[in-house]
C-alpha atoms as a PDB file:
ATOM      1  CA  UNK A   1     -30.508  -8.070 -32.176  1.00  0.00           C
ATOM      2  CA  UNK A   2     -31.313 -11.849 -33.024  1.00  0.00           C
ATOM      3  CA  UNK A   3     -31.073 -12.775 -36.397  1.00  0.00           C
ATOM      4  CA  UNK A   4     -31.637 -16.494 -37.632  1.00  0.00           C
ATOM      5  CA  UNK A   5     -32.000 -17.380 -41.592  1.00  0.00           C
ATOM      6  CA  UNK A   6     -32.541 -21.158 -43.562  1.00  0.00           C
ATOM      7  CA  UNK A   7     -31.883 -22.370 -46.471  1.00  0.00           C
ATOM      8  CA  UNK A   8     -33.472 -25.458 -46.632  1.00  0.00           C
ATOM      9  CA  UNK A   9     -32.510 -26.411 -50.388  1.00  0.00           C
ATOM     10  CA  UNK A  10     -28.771 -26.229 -49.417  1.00  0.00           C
ATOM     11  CA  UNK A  11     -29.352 -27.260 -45.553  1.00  0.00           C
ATOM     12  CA  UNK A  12     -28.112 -24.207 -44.562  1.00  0.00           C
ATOM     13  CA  UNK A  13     -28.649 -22.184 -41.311  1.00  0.00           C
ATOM     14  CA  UNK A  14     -27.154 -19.081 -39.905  1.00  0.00           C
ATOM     15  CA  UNK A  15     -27.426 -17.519 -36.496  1.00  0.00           C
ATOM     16  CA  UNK A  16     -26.213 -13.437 -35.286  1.00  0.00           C
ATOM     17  CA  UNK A  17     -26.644 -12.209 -32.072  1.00  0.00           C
ATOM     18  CA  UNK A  18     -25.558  -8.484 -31.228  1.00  0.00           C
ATOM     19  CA  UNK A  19     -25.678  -6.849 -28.169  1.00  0.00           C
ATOM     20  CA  UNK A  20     -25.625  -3.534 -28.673  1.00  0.00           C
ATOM     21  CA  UNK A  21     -24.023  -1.242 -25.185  1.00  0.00           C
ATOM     22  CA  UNK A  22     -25.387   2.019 -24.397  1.00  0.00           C
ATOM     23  CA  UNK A  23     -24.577   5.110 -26.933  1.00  0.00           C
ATOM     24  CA  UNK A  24     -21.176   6.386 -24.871  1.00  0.00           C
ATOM     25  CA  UNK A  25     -20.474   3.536 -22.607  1.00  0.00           C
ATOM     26  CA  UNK A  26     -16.845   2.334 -23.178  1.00  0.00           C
ATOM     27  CA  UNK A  27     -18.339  -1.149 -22.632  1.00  0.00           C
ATOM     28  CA  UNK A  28     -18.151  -2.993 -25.959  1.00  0.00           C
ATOM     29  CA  UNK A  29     -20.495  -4.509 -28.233  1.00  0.00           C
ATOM     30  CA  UNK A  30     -21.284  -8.673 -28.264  1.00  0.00           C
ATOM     31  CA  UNK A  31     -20.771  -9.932 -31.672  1.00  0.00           C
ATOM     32  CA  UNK A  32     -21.787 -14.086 -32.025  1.00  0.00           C
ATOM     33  CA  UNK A  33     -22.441 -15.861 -34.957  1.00  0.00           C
ATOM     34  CA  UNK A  34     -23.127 -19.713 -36.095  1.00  0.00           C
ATOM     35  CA  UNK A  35     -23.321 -21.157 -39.585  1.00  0.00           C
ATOM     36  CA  UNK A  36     -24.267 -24.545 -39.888  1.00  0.00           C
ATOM     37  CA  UNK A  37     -24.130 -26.630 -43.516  1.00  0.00           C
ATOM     38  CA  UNK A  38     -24.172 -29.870 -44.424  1.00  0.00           C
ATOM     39  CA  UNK A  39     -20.665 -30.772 -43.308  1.00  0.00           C
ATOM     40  CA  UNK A  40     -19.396 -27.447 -41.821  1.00  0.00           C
ATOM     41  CA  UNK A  41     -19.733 -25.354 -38.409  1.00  0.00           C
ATOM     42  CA  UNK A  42     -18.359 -21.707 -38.378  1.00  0.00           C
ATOM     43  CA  UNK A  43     -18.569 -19.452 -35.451  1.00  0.00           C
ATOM     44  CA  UNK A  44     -17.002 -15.716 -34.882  1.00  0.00           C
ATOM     45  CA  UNK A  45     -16.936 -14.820 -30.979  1.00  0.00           C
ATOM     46  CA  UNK A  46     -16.190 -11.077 -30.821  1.00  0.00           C
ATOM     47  CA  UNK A  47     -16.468  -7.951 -28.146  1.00  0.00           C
ATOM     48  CA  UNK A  48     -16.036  -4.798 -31.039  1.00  0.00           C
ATOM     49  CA  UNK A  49     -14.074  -2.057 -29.505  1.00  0.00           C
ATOM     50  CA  UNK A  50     -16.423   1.317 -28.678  1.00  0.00           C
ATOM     51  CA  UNK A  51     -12.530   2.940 -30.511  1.00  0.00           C
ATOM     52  CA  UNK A  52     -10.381   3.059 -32.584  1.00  0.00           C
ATOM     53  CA  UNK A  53      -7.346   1.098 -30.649  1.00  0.00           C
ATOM     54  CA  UNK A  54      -4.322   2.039 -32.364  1.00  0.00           C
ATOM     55  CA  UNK A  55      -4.756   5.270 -30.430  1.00  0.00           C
ATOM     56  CA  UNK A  56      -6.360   4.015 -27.207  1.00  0.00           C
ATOM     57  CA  UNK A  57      -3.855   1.828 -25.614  1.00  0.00           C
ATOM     58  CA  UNK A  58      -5.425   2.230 -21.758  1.00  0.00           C
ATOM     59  CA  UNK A  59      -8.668   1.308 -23.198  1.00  0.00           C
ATOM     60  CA  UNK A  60      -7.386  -1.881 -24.965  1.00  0.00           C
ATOM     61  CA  UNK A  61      -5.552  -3.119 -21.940  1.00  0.00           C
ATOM     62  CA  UNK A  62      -8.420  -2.555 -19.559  1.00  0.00           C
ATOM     63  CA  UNK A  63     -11.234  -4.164 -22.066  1.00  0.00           C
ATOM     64  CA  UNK A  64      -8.908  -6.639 -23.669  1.00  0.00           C
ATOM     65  CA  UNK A  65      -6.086  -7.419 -21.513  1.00  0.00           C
ATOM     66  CA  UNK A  66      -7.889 -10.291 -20.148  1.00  0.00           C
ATOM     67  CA  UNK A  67      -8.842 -11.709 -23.317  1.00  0.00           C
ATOM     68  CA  UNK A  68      -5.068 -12.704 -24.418  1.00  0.00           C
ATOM     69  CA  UNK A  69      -4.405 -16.043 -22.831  1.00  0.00           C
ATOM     70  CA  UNK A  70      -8.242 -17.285 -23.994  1.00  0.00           C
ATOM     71  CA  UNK A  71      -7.452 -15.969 -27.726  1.00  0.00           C
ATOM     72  CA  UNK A  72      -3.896 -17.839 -27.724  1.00  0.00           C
ATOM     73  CA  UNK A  73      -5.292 -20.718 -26.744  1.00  0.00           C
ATOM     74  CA  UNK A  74      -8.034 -20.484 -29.220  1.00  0.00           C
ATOM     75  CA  UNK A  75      -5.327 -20.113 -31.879  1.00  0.00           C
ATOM     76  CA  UNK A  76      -2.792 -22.577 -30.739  1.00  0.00           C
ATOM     77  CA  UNK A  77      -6.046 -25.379 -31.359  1.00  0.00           C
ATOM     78  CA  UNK A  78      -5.730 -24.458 -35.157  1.00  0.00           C
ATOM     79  CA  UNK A  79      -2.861 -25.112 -37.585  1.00  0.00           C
ATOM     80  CA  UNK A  80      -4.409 -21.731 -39.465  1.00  0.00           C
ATOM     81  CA  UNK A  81      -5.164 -18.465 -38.812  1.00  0.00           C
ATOM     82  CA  UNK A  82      -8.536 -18.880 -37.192  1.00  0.00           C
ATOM     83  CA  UNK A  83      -9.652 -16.624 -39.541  1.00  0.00           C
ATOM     84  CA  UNK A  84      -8.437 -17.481 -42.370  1.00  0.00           C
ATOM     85  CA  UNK A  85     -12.115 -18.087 -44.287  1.00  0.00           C
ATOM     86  CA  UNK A  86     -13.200 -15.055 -43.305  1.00  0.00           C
ATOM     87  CA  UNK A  87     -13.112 -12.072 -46.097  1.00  0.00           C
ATOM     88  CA  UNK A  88     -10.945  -9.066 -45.242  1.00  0.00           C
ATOM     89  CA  UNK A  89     -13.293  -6.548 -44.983  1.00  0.00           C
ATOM     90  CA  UNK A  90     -15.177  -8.942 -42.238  1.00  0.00           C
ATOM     91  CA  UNK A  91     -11.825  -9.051 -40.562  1.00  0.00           C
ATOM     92  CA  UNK A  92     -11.476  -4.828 -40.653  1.00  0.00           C
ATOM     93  CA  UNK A  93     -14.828  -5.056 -38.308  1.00  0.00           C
ATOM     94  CA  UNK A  94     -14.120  -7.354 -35.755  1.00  0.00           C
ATOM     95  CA  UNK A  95     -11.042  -6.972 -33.063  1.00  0.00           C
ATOM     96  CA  UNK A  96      -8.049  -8.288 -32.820  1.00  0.00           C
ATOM     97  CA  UNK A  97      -9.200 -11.021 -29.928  1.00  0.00           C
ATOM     98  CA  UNK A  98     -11.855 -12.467 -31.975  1.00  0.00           C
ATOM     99  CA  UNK A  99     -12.063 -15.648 -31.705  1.00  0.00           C
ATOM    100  CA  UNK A 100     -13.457 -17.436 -34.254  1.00  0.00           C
ATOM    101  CA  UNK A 101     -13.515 -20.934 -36.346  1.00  0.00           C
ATOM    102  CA  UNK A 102     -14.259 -23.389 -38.834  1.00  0.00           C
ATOM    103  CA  UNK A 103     -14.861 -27.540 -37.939  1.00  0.00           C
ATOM    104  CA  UNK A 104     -15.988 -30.441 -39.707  1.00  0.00           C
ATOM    105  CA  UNK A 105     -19.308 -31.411 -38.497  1.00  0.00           C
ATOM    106  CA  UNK A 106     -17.913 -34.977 -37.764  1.00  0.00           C
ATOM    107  CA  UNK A 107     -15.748 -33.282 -35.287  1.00  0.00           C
ATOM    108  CA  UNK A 108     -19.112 -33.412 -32.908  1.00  0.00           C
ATOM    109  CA  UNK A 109     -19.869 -37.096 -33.455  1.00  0.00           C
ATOM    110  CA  UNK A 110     -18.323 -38.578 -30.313  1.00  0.00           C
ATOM    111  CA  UNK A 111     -20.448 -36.004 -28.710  1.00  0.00           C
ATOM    112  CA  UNK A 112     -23.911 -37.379 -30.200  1.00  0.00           C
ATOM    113  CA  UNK A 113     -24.601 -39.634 -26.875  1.00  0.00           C
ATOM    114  CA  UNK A 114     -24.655 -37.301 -24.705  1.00  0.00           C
ATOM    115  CA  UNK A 115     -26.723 -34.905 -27.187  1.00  0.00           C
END
């Protein structure tokens, strides 16, 4: 599923990408998303568990195992929770290795020669 919406009047655009697995694979779903505004990027990089993990421990170490050193170091870039603009009930939906941010557009300036 590709999603894109504008708001031209507030120079606002928002991207979602989904990749839905196949009904009872354990493989789980792709979950992207970019917001662009004015002076703001936001992105949420996620894999949503096919189960309910608090009662699937093999399942969370063999899809998510790998995932741990990438989401620490994701977090230790941030003096917040990388999260923390995110409602909680977007939070309840996503797993516990999403990775996910929020950065001053200005923060891709030194990057505008090369783009």
């Amino acid at each position: 599923v590709f999603l894109m919406l504008t708001v031209e009047q507030y120079n606002f655009e928002k991207y979602l990408i989904i990749a839905f697995t196949e009904s009872g694979s354990p493989v789980p779903h792709f979950y992207f998303t970019l917001t662009l505004s004015d002076s703001l990027l936001t992105y949420v990089v996620d894999l949503v568990p096919r189960v309910e993990l608090s009662v699937n421990n093999n399942y969370m170490k063999v899809i998510f195992a790998e995932l741990t050193e990438t989401w620490s170091l994701s977090y230790s870039l941030s003096d917040k929770d990388p999260q923390w603009w995110m409602p909680g009930t977007q939070k309840a939906l996503l797993s516990p290795w999403c990775i996910s941010g929020c950065l001053p557009l200005t923060s891709f300036q030194p990057l505008r020669k090369y783009v």
